[in-house]
N, C-alpha and C. Protein backbone atom coordinates (compact mmCIF):
# COMPACT_ATOMS: atom_id res chain seq x y z
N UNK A 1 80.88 -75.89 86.22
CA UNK A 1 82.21 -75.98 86.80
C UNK A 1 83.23 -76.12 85.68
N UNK A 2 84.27 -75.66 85.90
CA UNK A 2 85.52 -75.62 84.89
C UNK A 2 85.98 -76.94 84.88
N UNK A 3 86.59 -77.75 83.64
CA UNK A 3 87.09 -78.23 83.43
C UNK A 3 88.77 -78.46 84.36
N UNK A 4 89.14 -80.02 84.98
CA UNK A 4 90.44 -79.52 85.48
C UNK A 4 91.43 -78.99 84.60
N UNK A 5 92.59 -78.98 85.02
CA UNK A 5 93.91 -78.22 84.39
C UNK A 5 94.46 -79.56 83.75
N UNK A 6 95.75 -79.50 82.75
CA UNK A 6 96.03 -80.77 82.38
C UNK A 6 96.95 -81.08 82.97
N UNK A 7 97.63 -80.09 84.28
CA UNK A 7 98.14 -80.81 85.87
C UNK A 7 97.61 -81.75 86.77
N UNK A 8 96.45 -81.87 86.41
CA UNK A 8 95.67 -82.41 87.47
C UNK A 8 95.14 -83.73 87.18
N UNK A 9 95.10 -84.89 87.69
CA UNK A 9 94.86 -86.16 87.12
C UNK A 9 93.96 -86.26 88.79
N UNK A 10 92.83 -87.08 88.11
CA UNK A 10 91.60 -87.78 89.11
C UNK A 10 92.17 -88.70 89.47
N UNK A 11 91.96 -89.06 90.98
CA UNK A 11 92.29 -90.68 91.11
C UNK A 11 91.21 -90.73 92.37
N UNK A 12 90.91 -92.27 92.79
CA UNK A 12 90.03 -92.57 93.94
C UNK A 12 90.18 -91.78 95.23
N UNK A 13 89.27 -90.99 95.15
CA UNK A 13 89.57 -90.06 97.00
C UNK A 13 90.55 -88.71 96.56
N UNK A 14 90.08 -88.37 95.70
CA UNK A 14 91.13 -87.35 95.31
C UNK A 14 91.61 -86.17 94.17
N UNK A 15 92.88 -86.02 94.23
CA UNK A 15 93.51 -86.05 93.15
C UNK A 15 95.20 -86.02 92.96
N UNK A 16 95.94 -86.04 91.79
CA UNK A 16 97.24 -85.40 91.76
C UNK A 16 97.59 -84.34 90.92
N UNK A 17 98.68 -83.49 91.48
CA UNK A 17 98.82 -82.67 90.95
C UNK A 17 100.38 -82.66 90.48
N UNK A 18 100.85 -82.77 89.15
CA UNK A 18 102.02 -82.19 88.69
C UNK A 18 102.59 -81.30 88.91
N UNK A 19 103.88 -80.94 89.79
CA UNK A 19 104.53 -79.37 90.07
C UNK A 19 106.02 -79.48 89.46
N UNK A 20 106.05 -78.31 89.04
CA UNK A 20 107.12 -77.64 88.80
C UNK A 20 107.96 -76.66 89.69
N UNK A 21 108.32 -77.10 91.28
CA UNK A 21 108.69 -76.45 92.23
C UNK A 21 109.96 -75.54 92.04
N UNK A 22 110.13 -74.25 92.44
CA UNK A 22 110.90 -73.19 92.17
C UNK A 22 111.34 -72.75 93.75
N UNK A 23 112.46 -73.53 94.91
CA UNK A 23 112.47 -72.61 95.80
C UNK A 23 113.37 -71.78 95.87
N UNK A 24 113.40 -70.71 97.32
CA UNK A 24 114.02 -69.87 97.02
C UNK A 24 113.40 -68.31 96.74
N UNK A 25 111.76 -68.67 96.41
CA UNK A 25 111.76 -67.13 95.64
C UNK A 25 111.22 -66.43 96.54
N UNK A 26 110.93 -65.75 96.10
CA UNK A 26 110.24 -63.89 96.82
C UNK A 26 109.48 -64.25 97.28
N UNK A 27 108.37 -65.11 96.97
CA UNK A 27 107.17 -65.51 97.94
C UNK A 27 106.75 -66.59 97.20
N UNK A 28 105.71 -67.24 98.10
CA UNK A 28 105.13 -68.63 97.09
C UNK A 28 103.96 -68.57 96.51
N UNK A 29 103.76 -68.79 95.53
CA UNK A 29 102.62 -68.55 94.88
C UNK A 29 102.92 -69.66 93.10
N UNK A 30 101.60 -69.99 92.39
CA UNK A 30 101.78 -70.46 91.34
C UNK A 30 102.08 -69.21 89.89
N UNK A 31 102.82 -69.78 89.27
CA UNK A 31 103.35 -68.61 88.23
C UNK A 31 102.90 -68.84 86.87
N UNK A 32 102.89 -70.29 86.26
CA UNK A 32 102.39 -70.36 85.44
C UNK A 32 102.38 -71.99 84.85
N UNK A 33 102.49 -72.43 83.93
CA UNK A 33 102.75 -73.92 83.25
C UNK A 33 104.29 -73.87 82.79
N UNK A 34 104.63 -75.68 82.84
CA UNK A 34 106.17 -76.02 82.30
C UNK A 34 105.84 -76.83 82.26
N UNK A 35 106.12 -77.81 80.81
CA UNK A 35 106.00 -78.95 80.51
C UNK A 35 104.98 -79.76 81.30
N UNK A 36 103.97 -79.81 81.39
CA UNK A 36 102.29 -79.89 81.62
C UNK A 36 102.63 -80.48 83.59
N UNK A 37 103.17 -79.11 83.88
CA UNK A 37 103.11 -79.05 85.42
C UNK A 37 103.05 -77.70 85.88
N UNK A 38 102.51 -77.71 86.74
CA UNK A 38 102.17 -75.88 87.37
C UNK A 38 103.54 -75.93 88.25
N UNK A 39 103.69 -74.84 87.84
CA UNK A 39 104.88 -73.93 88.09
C UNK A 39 105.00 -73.18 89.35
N UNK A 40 105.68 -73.70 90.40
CA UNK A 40 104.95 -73.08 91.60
C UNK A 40 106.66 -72.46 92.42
N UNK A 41 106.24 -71.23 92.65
CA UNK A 41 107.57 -70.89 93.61
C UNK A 41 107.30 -70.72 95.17
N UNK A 42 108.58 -71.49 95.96
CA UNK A 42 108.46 -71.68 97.15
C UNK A 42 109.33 -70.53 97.82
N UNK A 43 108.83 -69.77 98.91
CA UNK A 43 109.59 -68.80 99.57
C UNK A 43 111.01 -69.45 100.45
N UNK A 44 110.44 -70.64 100.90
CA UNK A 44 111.08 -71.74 101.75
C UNK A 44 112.78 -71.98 101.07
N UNK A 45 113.55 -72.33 101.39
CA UNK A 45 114.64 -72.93 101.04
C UNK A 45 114.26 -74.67 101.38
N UNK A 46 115.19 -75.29 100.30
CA UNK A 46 115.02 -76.80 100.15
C UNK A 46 116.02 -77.26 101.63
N UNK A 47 115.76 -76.83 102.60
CA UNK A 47 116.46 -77.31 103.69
C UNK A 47 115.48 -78.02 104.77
N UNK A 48 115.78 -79.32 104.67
CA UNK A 48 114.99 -79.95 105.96
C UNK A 48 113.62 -80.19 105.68
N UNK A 49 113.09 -80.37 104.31
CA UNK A 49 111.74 -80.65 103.62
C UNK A 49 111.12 -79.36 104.05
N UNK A 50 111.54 -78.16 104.39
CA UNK A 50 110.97 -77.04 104.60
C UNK A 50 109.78 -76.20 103.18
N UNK A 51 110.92 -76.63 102.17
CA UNK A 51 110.18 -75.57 100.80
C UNK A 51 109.45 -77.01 100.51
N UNK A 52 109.27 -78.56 100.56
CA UNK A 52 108.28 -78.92 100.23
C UNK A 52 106.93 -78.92 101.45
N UNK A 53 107.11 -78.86 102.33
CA UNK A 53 106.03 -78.27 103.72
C UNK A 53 105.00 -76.93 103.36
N UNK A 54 106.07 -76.04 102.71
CA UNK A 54 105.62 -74.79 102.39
C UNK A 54 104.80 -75.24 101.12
N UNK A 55 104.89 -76.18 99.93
CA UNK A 55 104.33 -76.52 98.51
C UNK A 55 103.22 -77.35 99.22
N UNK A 56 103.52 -78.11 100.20
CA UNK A 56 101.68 -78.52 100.62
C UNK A 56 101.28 -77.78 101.11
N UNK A 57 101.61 -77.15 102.09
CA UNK A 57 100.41 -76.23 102.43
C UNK A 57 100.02 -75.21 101.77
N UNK A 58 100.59 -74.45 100.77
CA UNK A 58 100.38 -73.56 99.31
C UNK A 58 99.26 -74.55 98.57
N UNK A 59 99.07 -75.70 98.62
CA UNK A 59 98.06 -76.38 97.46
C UNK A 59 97.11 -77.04 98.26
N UNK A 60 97.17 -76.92 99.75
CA UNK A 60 95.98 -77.09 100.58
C UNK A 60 95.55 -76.35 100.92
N UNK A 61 95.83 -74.80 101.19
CA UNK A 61 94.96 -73.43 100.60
C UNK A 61 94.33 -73.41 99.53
N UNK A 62 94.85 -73.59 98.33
CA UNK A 62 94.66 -73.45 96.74
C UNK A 62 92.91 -74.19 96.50
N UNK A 63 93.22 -75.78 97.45
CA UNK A 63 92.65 -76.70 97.13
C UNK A 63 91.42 -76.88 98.14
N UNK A 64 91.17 -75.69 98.94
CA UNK A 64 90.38 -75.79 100.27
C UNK A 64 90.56 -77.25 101.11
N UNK A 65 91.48 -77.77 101.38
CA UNK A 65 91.53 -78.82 102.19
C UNK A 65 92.37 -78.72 103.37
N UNK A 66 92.70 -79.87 104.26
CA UNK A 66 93.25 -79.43 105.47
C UNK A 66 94.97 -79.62 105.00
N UNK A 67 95.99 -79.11 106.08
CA UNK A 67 97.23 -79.77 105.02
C UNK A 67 97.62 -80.62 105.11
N UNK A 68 96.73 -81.71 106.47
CA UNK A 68 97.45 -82.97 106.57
C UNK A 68 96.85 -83.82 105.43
N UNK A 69 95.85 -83.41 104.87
CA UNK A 69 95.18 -83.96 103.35
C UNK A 69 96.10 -84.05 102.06
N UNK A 70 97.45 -83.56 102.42
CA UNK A 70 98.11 -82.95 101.04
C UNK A 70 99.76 -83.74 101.20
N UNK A 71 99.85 -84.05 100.38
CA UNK A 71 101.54 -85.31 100.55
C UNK A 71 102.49 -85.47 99.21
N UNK A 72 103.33 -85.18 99.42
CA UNK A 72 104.28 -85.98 98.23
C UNK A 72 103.97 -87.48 98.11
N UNK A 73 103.70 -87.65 96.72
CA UNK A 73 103.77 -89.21 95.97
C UNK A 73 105.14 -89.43 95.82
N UNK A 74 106.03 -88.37 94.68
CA UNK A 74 107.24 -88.11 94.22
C UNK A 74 107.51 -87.64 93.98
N UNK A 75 109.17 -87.41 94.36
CA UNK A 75 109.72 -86.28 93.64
C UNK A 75 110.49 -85.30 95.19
N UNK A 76 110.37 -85.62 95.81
CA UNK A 76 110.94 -85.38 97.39
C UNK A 76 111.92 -84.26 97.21
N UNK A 77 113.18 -84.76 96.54
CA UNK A 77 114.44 -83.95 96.68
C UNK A 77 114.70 -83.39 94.98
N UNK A 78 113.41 -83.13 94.04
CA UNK A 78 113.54 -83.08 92.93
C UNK A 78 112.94 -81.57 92.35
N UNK A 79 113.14 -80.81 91.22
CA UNK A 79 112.19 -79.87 91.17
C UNK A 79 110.93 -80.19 90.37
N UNK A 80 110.83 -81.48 90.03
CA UNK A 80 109.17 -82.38 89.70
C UNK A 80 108.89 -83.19 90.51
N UNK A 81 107.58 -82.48 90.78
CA UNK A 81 107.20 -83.50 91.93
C UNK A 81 105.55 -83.69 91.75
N UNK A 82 104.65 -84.94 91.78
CA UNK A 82 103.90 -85.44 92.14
C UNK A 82 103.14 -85.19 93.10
N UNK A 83 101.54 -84.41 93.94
CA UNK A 83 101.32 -84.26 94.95
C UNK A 83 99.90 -84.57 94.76
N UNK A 84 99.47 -85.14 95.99
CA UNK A 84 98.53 -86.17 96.21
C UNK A 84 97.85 -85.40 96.99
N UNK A 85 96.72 -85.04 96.92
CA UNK A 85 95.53 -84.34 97.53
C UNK A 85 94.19 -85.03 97.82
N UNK A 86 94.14 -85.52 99.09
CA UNK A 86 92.97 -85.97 99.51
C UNK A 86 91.30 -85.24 99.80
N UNK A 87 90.90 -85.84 99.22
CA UNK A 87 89.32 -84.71 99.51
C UNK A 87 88.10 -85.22 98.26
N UNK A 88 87.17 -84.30 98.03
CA UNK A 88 86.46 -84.09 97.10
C UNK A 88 86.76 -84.02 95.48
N UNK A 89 87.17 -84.78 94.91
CA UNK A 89 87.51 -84.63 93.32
C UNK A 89 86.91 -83.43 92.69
N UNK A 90 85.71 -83.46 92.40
CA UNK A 90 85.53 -82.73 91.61
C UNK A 90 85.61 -80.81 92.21
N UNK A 91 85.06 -80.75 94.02
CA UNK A 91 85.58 -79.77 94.35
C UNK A 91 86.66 -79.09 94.24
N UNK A 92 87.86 -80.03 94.31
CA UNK A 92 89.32 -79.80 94.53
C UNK A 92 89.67 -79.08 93.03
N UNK A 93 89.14 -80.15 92.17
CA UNK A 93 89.16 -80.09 90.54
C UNK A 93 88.78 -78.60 90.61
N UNK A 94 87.67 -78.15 90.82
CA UNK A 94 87.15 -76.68 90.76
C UNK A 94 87.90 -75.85 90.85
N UNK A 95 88.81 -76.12 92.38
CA UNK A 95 89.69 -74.93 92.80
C UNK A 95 90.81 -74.91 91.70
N UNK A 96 91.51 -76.15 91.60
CA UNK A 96 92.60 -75.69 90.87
C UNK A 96 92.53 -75.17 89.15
N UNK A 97 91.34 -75.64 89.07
CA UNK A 97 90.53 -74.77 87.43
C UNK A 97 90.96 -72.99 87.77
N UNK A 98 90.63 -72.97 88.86
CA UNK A 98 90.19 -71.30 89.63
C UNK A 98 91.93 -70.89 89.35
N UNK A 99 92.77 -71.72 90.31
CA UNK A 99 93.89 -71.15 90.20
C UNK A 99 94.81 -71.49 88.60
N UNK A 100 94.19 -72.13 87.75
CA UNK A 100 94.94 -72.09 86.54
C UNK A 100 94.46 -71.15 85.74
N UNK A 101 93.36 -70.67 86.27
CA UNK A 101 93.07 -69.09 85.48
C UNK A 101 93.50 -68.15 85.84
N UNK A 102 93.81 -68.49 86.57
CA UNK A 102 94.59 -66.84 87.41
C UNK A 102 96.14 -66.74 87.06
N UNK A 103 96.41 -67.99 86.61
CA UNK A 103 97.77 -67.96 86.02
C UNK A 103 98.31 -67.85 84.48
N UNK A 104 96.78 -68.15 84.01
CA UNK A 104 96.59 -68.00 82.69
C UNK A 104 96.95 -67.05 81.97
């Protein structure tokens, strides 16, 4: 198994993930690294926690989990934000190895 990303920090029941949220764009998807956070653009507009709704459920796909598994720690109304992913560590760890190569 791949090593995680240096977005990704282990914690009990889990993990977090560092983002670099971009809304607004063409579609959502991760683009690349910024200052040791994945870089992620939201199709959503920041209206009504909409483009962060759209950033969990984009990293509870990513992360094979359900999306009520997936939450802001911090960073709510910010474009850094903190996200807390409940599940399997080292599985989760896997996936987002998967998607930092693809961005690589």
């Amino acid at each position: 198994m791949s090593a995680a990303p240096d977005w990704v920090t282990r914690r009990d029941g889990g993990v977090l993930v560092a983002v670099k949220a971009v809304p607004r764009s063409r579609r959502t998807g991760a683009v690349g690294v910024q200052d040791g956070a994945v870089r992620i653009q939201i199709a959503a507009a920041p209206h009504k926690g909409q483009s962060n709704a759209a950033l969990c459920a984009y990293l509870a796909a990513c992360a094979g989990v359900r999306t009520n598994a997936v939450r802001l720690r911090r960073g709510s109304s910010g474009a850094r934000k903190l996200v807390e992913i409940d599940g399997d560590a080292a599985v989760i760890e896997g996936r987002l190895a998967e998607l930092a190569q693809e961005i690589a």
